[in-house]
N, C-alpha and C. Protein backbone atom coordinates (compact mmCIF):
# COMPACT_ATOMS: atom_id res chain seq x y z
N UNK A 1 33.67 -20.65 -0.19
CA UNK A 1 33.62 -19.20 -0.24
C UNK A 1 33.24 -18.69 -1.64
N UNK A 2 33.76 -19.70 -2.62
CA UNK A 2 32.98 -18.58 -4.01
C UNK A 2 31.86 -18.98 -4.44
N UNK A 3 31.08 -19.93 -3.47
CA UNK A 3 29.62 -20.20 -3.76
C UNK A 3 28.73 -19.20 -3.04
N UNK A 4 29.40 -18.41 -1.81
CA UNK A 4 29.30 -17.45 -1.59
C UNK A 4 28.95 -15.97 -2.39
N UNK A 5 30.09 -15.69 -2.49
CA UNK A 5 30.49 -14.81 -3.73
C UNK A 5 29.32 -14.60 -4.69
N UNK A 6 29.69 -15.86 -5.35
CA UNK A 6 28.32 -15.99 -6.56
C UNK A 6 26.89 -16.10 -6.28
N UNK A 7 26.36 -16.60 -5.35
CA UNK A 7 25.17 -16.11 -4.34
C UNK A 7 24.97 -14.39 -4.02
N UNK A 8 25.63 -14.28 -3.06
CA UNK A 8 25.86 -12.85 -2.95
C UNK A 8 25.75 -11.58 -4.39
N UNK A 9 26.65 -12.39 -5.50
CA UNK A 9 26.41 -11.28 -6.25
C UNK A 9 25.29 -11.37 -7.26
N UNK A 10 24.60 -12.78 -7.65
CA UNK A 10 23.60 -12.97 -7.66
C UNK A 10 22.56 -12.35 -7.65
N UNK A 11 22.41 -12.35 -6.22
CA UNK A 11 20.69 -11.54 -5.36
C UNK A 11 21.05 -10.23 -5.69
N UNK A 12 22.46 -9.36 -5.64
CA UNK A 12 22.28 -8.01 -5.80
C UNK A 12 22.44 -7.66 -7.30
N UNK A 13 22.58 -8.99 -8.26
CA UNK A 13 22.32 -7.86 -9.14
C UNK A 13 20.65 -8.66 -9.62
N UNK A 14 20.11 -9.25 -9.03
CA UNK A 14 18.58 -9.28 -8.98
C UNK A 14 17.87 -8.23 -8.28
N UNK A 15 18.39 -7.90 -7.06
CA UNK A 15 17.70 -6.74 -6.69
C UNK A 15 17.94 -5.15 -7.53
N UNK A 16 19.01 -5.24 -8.08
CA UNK A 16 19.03 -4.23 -9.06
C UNK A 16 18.00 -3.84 -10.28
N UNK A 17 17.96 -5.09 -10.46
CA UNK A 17 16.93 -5.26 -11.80
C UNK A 17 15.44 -4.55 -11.04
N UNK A 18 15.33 -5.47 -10.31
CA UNK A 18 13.67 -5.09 -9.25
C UNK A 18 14.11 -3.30 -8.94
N UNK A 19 15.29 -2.93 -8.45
CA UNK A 19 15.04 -1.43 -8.07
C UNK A 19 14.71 -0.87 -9.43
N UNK A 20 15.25 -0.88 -10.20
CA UNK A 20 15.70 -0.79 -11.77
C UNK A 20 14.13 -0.85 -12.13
N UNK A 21 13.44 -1.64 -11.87
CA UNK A 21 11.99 -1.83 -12.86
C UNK A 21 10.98 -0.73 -12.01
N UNK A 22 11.26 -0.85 -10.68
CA UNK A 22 10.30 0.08 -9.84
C UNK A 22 10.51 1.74 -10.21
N UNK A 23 11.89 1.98 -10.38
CA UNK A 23 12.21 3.52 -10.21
C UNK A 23 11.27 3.83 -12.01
N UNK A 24 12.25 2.77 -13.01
CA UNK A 24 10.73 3.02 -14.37
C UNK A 24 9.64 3.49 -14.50
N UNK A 25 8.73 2.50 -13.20
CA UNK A 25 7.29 2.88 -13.26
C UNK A 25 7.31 3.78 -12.45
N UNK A 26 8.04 4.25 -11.44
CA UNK A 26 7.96 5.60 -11.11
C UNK A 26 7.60 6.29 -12.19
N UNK A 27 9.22 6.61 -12.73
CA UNK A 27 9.05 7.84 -13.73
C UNK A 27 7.96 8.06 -15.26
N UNK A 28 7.81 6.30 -15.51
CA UNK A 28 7.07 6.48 -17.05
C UNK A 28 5.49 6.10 -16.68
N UNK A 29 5.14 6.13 -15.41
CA UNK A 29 3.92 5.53 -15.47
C UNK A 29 2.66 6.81 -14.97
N UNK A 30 2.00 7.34 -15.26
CA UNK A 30 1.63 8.41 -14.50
C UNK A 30 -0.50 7.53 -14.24
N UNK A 31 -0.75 7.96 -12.90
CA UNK A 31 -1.82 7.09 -12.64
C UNK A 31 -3.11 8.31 -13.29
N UNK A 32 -4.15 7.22 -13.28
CA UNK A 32 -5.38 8.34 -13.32
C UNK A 32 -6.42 8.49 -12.45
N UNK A 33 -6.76 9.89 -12.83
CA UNK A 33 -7.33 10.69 -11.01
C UNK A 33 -8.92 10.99 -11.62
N UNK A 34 -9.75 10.00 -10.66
CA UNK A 34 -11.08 10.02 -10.89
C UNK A 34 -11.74 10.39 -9.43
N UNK A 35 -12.79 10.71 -9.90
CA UNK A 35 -13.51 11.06 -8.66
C UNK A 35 -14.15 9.88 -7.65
N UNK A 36 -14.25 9.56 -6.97
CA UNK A 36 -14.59 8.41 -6.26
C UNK A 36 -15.46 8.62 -5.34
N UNK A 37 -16.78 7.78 -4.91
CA UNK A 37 -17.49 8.60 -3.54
C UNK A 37 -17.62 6.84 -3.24
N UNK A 38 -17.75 6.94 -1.31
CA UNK A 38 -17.71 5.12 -1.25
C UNK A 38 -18.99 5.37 0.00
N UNK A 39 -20.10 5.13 0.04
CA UNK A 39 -21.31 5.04 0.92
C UNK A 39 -20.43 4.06 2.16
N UNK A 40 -20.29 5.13 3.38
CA UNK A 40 -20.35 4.16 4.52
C UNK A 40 -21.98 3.99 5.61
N UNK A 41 -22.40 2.55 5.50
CA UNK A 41 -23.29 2.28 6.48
C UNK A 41 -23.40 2.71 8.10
N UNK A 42 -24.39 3.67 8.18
CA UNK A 42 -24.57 4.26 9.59
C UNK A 42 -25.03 2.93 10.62
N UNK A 43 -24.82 2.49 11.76
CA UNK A 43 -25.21 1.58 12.55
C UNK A 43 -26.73 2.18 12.51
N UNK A 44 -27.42 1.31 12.85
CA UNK A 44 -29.11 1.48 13.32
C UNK A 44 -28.90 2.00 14.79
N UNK A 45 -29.79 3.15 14.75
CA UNK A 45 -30.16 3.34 16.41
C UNK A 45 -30.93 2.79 17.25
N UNK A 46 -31.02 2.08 18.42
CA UNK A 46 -32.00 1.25 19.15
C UNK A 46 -32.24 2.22 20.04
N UNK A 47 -33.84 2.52 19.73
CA UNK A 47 -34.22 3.92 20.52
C UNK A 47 -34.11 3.83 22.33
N UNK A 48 -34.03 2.52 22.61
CA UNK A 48 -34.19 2.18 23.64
C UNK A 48 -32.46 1.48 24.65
N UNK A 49 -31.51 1.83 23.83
CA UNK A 49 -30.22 1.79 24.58
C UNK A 49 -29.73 3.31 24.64
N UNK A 50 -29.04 3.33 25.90
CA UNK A 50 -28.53 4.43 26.43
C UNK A 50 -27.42 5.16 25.13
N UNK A 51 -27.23 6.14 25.21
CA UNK A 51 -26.80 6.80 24.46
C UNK A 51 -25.11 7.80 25.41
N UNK A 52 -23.95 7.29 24.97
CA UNK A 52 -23.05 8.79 25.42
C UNK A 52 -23.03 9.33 24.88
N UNK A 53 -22.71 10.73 25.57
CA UNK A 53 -22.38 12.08 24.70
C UNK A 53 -21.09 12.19 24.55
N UNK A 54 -20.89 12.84 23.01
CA UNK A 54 -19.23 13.12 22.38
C UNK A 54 -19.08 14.03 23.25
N UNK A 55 -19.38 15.17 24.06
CA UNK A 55 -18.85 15.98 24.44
C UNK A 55 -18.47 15.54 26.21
N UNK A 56 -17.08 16.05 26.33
CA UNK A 56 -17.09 16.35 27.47
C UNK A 56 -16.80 17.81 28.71
């Protein structure tokens, strides 16, 4: 049982540290805001396959 214990208290005060480092870069880290544009590729049209319509 106190290999338990010491396991147990272990991991939580490791996960402390990890909450502990995340909430930090929360607060001291601030990101930077750029403009971004990303080209998406249109499929080719094959003039000769049927086509549906978006509308219904």
């Amino acid at each position: 049982m106190p290999t338990l214990v010491r396991l147990l208290t272990t991991l939580l005060i490791l996960a402390g540290i990890i909450y502990g480092i995340m909430a930090a870069l929360v607060y001291f880290v601030e990101p930077t805001r750029r403009e971004m544009t990303v080209e998406v590729p249109l499929p080719q049209l094959d003039p000769g396959a049927p086509t549906q319509s978006l509308r219904r």
